[in-house]
C-alpha atoms as a PDB file:
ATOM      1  CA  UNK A   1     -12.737  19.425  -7.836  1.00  0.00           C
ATOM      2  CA  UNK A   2     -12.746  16.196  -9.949  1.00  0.00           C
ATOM      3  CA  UNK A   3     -16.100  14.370 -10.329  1.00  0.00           C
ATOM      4  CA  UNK A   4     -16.300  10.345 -10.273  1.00  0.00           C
ATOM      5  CA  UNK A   5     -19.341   9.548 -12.278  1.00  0.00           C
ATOM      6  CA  UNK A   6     -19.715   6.152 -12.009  1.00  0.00           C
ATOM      7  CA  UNK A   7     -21.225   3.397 -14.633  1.00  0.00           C
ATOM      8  CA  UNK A   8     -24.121   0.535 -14.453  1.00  0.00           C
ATOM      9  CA  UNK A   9     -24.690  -0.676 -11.023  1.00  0.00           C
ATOM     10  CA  UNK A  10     -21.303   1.061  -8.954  1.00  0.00           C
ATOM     11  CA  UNK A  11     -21.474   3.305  -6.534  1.00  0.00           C
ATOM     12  CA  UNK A  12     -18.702   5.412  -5.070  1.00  0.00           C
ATOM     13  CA  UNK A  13     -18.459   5.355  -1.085  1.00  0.00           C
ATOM     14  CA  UNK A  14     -16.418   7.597   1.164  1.00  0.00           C
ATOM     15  CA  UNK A  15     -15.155   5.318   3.810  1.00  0.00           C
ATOM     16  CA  UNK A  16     -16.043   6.718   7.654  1.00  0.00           C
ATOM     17  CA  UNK A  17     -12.885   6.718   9.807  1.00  0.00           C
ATOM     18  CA  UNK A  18     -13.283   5.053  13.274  1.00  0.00           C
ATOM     19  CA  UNK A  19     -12.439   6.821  16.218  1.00  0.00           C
ATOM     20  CA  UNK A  20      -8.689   6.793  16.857  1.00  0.00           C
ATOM     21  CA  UNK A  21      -8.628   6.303  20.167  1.00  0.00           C
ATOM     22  CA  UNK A  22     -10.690   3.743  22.850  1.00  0.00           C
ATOM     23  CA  UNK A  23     -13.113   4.956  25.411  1.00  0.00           C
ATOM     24  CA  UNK A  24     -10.689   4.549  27.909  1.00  0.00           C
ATOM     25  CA  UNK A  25      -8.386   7.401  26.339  1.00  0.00           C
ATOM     26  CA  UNK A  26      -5.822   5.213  24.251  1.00  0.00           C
ATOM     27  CA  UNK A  27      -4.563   6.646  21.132  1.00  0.00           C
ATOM     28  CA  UNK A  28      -4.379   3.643  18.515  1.00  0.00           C
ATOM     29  CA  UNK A  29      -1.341   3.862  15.573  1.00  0.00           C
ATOM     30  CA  UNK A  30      -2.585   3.372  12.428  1.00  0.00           C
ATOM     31  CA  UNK A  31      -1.668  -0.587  11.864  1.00  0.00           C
ATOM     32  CA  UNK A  32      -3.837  -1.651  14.811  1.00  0.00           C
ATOM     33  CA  UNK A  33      -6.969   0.015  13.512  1.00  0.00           C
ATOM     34  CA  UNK A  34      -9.952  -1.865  11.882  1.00  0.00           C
ATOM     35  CA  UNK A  35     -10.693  -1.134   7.968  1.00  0.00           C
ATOM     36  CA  UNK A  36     -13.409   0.931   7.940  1.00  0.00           C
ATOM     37  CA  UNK A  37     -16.981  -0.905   6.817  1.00  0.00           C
ATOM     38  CA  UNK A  38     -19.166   2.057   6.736  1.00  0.00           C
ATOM     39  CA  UNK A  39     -19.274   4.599   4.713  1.00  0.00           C
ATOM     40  CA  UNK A  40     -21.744   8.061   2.982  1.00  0.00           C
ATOM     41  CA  UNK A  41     -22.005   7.229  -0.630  1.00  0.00           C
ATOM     42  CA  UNK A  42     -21.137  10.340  -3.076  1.00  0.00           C
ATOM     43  CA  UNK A  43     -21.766   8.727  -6.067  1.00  0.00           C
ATOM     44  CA  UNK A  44     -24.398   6.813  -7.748  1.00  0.00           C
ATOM     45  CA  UNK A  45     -24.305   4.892 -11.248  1.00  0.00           C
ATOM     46  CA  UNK A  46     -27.385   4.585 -13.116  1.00  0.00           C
ATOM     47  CA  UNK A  47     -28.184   1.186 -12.973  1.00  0.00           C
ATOM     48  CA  UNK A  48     -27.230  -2.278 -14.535  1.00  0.00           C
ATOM     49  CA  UNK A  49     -29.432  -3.008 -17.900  1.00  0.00           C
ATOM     50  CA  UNK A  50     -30.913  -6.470 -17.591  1.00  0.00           C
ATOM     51  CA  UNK A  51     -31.172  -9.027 -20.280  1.00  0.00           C
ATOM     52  CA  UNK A  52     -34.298  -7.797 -21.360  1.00  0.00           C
ATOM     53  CA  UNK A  53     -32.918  -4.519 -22.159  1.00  0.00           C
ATOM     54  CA  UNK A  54     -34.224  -2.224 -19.245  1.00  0.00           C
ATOM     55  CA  UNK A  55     -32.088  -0.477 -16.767  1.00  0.00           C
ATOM     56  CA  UNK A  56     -32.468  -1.667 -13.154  1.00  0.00           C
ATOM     57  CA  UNK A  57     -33.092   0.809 -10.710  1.00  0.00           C
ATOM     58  CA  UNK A  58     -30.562   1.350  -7.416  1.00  0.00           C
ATOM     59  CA  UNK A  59     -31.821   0.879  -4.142  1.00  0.00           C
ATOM     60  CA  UNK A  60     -28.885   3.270  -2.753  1.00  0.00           C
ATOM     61  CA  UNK A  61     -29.004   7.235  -3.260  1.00  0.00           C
ATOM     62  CA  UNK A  62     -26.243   9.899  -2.750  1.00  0.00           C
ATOM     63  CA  UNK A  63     -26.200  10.731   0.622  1.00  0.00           C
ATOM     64  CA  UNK A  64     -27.207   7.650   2.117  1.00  0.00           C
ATOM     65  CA  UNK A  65     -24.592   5.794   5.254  1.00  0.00           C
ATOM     66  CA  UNK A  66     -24.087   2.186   4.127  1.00  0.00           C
ATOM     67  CA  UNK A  67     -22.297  -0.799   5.782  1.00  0.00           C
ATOM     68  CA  UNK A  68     -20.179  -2.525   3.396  1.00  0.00           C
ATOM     69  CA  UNK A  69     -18.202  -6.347   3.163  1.00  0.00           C
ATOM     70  CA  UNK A  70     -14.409  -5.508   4.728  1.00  0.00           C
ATOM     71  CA  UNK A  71     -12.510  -5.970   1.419  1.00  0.00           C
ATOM     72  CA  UNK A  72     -14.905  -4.960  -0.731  1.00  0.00           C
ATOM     73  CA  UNK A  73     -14.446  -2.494  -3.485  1.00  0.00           C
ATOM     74  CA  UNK A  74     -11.537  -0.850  -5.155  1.00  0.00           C
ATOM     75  CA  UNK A  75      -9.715   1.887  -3.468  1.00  0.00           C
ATOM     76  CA  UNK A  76      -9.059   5.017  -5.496  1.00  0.00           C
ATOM     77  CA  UNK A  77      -7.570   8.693  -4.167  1.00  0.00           C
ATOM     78  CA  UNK A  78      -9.266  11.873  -6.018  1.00  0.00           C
ATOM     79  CA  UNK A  79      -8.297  15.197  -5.543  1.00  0.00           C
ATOM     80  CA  UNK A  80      -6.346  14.097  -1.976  1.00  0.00           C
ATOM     81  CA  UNK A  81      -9.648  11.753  -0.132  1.00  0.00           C
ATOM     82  CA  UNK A  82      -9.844   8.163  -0.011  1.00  0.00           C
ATOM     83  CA  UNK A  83     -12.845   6.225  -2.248  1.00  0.00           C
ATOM     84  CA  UNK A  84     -14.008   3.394  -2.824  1.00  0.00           C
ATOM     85  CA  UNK A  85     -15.679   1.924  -6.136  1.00  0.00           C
ATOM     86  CA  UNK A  86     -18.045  -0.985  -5.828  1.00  0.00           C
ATOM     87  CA  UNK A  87     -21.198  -2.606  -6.998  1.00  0.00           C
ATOM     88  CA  UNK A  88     -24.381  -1.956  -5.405  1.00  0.00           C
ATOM     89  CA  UNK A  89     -24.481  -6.193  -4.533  1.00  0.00           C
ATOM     90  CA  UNK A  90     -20.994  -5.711  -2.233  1.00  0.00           C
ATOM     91  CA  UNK A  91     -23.320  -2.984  -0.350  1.00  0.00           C
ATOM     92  CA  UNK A  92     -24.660  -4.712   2.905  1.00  0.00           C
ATOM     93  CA  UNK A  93     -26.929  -2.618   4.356  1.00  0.00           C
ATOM     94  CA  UNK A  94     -28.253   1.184   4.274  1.00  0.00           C
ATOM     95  CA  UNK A  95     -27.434   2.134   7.724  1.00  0.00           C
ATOM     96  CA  UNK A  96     -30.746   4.348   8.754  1.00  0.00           C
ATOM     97  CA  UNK A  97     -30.201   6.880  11.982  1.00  0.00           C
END
């Protein structure tokens, strides 16, 4: 299993698939489904370093489900799963059950 450790202020989010198919029972292909905006993050840099030399903390921890800007982030594929690398700023939300 390949780690992603990632640097300053990025995070690394597993996207959340949507439901494939509609309450009512249709099955949706694949080019008529939204781009996920949610997602568990798996992976948390340590922090940007401000001017003043100190490291910022994150607000986001591993583990947490976060709601994310629709093209936000870069897509990556490690060891066969979808990811996504952003910065803590394209994070929206921390999505609290």
């Amino acid at each position: 299993m390949t780690t992603v450790k990632p640097l300053n202020n990025r995070v690394v989010v597993e996207p959340i698939e949507e439901e494939e198919k509609t309450a009512g029972g249709i099955f949706l292909p694949q080019t008529a489904q939204q781009k996920p905006q949610n997602g568990k993050v798996i992976a948390v840099g340590p922090g940007e370093i401000s001017d003043d030399g100190e490291r910022s903390p994150m607000t986001v921890e591993v583990g947490d489900n976060v709601l994310y800007a629709k093209f936000s982030g870069t897509e990556v594929e490690v060891d066969g799963k979808e990811l996504l690398i952003m910065r803590e700023t394209d994070l929206l939300a921390i999505i609290e059950d």
